[in-house]
Protein backbone atom coordinates (compact mmCIF):
# COMPACT_ATOMS: atom_id res chain seq x y z
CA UNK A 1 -121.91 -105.65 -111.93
CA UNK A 2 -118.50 -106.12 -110.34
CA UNK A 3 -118.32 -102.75 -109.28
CA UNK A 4 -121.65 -103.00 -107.23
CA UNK A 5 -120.67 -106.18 -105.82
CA UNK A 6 -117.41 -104.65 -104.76
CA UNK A 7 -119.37 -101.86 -102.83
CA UNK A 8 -121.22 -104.83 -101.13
CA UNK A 9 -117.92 -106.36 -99.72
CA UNK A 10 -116.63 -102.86 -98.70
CA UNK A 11 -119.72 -102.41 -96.81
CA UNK A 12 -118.64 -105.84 -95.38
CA UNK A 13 -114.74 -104.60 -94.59
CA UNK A 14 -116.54 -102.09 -92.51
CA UNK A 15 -117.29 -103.86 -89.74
CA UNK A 16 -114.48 -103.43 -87.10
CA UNK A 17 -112.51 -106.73 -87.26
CA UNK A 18 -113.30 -108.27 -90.11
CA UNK A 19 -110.07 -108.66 -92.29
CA UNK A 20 -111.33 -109.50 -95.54
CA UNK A 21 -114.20 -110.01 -97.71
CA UNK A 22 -114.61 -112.02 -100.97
CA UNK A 23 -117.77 -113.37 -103.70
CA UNK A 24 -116.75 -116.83 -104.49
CA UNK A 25 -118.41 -119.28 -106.58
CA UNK A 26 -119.16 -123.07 -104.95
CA UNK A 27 -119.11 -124.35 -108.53
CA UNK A 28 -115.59 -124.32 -109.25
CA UNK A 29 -114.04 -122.70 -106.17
CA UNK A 30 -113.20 -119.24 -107.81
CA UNK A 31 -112.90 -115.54 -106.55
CA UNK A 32 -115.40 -113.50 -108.32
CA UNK A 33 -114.62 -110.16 -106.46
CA UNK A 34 -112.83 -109.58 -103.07
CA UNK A 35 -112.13 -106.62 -100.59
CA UNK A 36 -109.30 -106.03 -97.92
CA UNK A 37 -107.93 -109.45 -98.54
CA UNK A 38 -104.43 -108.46 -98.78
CA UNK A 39 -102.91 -111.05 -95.99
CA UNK A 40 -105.07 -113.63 -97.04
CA UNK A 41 -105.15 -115.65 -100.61
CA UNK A 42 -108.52 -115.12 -101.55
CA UNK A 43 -108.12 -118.45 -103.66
CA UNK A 44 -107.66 -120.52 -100.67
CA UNK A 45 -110.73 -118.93 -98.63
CA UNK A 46 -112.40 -120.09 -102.21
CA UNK A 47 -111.57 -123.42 -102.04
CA UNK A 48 -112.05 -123.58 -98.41
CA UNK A 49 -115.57 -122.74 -98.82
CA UNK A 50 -116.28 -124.40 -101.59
CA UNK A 51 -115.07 -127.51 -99.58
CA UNK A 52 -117.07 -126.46 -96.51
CA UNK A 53 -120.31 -126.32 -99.05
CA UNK A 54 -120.10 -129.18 -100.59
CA UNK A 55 -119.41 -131.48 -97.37
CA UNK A 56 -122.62 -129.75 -95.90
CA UNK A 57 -124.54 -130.37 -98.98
CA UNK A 58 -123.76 -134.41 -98.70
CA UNK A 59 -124.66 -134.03 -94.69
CA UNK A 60 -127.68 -131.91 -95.53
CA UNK A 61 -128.78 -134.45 -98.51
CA UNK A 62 -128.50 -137.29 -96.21
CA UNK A 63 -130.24 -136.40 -93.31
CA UNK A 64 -133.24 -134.96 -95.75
CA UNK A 65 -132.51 -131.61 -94.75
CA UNK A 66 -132.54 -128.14 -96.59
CA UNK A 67 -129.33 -127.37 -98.08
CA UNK A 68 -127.24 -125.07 -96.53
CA UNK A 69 -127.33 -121.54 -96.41
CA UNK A 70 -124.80 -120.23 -94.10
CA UNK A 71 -121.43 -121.76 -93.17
CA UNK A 72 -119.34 -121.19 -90.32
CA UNK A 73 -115.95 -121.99 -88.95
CA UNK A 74 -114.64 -120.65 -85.83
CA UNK A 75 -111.30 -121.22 -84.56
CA UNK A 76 -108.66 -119.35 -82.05
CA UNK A 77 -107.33 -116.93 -84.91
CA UNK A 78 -110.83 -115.55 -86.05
CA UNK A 79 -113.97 -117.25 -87.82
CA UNK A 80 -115.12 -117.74 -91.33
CA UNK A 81 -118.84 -116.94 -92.49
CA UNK A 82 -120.48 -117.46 -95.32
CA UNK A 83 -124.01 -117.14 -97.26
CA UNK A 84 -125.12 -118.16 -99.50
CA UNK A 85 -126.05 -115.11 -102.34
CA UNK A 86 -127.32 -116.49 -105.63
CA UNK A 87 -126.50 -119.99 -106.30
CA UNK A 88 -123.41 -120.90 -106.91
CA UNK A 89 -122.35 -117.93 -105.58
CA UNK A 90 -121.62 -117.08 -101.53
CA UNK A 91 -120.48 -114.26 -99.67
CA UNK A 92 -117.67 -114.48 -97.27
CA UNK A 93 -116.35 -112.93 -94.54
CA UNK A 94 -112.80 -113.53 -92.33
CA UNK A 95 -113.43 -111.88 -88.95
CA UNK A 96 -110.73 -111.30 -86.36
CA UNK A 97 -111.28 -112.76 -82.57
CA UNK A 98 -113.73 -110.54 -80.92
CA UNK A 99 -115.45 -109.49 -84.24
CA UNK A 100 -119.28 -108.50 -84.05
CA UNK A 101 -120.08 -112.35 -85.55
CA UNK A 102 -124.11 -111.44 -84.67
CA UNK A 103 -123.75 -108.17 -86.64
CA UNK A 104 -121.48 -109.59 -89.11
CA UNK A 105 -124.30 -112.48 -89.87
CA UNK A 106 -126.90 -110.30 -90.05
CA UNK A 107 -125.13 -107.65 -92.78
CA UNK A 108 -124.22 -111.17 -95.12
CA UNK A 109 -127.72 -112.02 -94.59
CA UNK A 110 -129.36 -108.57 -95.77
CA UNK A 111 -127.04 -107.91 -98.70
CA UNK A 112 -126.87 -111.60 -99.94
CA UNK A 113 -129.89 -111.05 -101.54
CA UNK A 114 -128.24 -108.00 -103.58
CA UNK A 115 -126.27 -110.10 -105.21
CA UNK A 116 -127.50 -111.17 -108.41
């Protein structure tokens, strides 16, 4: 199983500008698998996601909304995406500025659903 969800995130890594990849579980803020991460601590993105999901989750509850399925957080040095796979588990992606975002989304979006 770890091998196929390493293919996943190499398909990920792919995309021009996007730096790293990782599988990280919300539930206790660990790296399950990662690709190309090798500037980044993958155990940071973890917990920064993790974070990001369960602050959304409160928002979401509150306001009687569905929880959340993708997460997003843009900033000067590149943007963080995520989707949710197969609960707990999300897929996340660190782009670079002037990343395909659009094309990035819709790639998490197809092959969160192969992760089981």
């Amino acid at each position: 199983m770890l091998q196929r969800w390493e293919q996943l995130l190499s398909d990920v890594v792919a995309i021009p500008g996007v730096r790293g990849a990782s599988l990280i579980s919300t539930e206790d803020g660990l790296v399950v698998a990662e690709a190309a991460m090798d500037e980044l601590d993958g155990n940071d993105v973890a917990a920064l996601v993790s974070a990001l999901v369960s602050r959304a989750t409160r928002v979401t509850r509150a306001i009687h909304a569905a929880p959340p399925r993708l997460v997003q957080l843009a900033g000067d040095g590149g943007t963080l995406l995520g989707m949710l796979a197969d609960e707990p588990l999300w897929l996340v992606a660190i782009a670079e500025p002037g990343a395909e975002i659009g094309r990035l989304r819709v790639l998490l979006g197809d092959l969160a659903g192969a992760v089981t």
